[in-house]
Every structure is written in C-alpha cells, then in structure tokens.
Protein backbone atom coordinates (compact mmCIF):
# COMPACT_ATOMS: atom_id res chain seq x y z
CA UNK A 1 0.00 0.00 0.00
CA UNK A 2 1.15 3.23 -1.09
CA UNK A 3 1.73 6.57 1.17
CA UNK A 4 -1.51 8.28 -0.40
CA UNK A 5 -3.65 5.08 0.32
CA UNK A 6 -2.73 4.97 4.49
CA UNK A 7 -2.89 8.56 4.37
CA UNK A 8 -6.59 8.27 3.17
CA UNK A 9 -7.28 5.26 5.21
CA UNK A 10 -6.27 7.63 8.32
CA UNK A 11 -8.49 10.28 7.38
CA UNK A 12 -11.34 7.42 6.90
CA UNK A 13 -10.56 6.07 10.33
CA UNK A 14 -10.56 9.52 12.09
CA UNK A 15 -14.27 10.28 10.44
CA UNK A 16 -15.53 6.91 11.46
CA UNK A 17 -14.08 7.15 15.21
CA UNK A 18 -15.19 10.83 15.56
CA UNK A 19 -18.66 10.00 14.21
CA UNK A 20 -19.02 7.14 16.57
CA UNK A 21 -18.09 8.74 19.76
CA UNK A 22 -20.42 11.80 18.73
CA UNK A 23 -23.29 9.13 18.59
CA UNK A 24 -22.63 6.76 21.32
CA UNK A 25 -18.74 5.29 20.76
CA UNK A 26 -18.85 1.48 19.75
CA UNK A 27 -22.22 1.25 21.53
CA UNK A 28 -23.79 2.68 18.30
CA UNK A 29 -20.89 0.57 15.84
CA UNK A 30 -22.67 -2.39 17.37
CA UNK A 31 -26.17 -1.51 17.15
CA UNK A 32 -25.85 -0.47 13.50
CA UNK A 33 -23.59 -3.56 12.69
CA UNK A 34 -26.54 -6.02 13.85
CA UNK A 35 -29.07 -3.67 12.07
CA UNK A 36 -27.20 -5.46 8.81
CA UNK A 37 -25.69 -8.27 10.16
CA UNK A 38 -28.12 -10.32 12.27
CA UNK A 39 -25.32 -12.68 13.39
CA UNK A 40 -22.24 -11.09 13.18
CA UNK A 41 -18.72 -12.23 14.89
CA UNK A 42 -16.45 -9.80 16.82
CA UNK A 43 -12.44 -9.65 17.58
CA UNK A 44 -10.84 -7.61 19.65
CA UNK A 45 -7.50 -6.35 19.08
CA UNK A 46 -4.79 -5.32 21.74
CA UNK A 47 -4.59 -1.95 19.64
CA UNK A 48 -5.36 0.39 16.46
CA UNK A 49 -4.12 0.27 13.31
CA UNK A 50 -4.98 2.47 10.24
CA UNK A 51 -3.92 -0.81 8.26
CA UNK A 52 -6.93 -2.46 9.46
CA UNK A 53 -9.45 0.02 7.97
CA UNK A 54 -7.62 -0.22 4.66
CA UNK A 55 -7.37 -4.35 4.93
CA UNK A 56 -11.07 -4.86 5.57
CA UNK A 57 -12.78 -2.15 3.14
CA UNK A 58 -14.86 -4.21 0.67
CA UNK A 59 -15.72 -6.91 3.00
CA UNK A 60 -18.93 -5.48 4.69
CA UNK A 61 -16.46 -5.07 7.84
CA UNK A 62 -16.07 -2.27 10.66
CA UNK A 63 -13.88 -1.27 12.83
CA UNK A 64 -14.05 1.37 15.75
CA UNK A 65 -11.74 1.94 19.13
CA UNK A 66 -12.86 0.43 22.27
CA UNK A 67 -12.16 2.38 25.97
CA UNK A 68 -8.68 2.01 26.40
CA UNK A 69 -7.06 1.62 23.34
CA UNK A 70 -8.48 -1.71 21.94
CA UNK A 71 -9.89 -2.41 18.05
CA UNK A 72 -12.34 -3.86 18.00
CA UNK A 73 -13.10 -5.49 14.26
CA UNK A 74 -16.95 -6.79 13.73
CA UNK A 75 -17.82 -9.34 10.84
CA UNK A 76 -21.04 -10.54 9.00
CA UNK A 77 -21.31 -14.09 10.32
CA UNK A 78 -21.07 -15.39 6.47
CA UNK A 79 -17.19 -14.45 7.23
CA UNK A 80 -14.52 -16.72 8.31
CA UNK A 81 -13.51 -15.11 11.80
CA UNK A 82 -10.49 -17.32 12.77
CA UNK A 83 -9.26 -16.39 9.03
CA UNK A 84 -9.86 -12.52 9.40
CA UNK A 85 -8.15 -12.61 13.14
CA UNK A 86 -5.01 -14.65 11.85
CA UNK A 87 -4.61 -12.12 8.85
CA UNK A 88 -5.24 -8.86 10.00
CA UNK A 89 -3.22 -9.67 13.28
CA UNK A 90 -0.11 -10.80 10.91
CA UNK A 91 -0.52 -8.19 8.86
CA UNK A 92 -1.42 -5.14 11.50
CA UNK A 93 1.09 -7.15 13.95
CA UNK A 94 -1.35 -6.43 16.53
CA UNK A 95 -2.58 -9.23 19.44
CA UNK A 96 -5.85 -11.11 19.50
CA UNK A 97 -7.41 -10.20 22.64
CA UNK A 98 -10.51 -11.88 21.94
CA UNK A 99 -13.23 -13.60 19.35
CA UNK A 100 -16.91 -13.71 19.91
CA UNK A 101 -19.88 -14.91 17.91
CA UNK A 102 -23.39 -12.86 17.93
CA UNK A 103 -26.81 -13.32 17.53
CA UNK A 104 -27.72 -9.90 19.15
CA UNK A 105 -27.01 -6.80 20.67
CA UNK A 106 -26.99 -7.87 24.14
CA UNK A 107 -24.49 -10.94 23.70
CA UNK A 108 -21.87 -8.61 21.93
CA UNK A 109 -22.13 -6.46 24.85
CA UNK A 110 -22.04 -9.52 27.01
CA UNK A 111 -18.82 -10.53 25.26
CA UNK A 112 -17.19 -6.98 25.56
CA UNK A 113 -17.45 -6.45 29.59
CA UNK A 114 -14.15 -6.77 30.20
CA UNK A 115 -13.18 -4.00 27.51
C-alpha cells in the first residue's frame, strides 16, 4: 500500500471514530452492525491500526476503538472469523485479545465487559 492510500485510510478512520463517539462510541458501531448483520462475529485487538481500515474495506467489515485503546473489528457471520483474526493480526502485527460470535445486541455487549 502506497503513502496516499494509508494517508486516506487515516483520514477514513478519524471520520468513522469521531462519528461514533459523537453518537454513542462502539455502543452505536454495534447496534448499526446487527441492524445489517443479524449474526455477526467480533475480535478484539490489543490496539489500532490504520492498516486495518484499509485491509477490511470491501468486506462489509467495521472497525471502531474500544475504551482504552483496543480495536475492535466486527464481521457478517457469512465471514470466516479465525481467518480474518489470523490475517489482520499478521498483517497489523497487533494481538488477539478476543473472538466472539453474535446473535444480538446484548451478547456482543455480554462478550465486551471486560473492555
């Protein structure tokens, strides 16, 4: 990827996260995720990268910044999550915190306690 494409995805990330803390914060990303995506899988990252925005565009996937510095990546359940987490964490050479699966609102929230 070339220095105009991160520079871009950047710019995209910092509109998404601004716009999502203005309505809510991931509270909101989740709520309109499972508008679309009735089951829907989750992984949480031990940090941000604008590589991930860039990685996933195309997909149907989000991203957004949980409290304290975690990513937190949702995917339509059609998705292969234990692919997605082994890429973008090899790619992004961020952690896996955490995977969940997700059938509603309440269970993703369930899931994401701890963060």
């Amino acid at each position: 990827m070339g220095l105009l494409g991160k520079a871009i995805a950047i710019q995209n990330l910092n509109i998404t996260d601004s716009g999502a803390a203005a309505s809510g914060g991931f509270h909101s990303l989740i709520v309109n995720f499972h508008r679309k995506n009735p089951l829907f899988h989750g992984i949480i990252f031990s940090g941000a990268s604008p590589d991930i925005e860039v990685m996933i565009e195309g997909h149907g996937v989000t991203c957004g910044n949980l409290p304290g510095g975690a990513c937190l990546v949702l995917l339509p359940g059609g998705l292969d999550r234990e692919l997605f987490a082994h890429l973008l964490s090899h790619s992004c050479g961020l952690a896996i915190l955490s995977q969940f699966s997700a059938d509603s609102v309440s269970s993703a929230f369930e899931a994401l306690r701890t963060y």
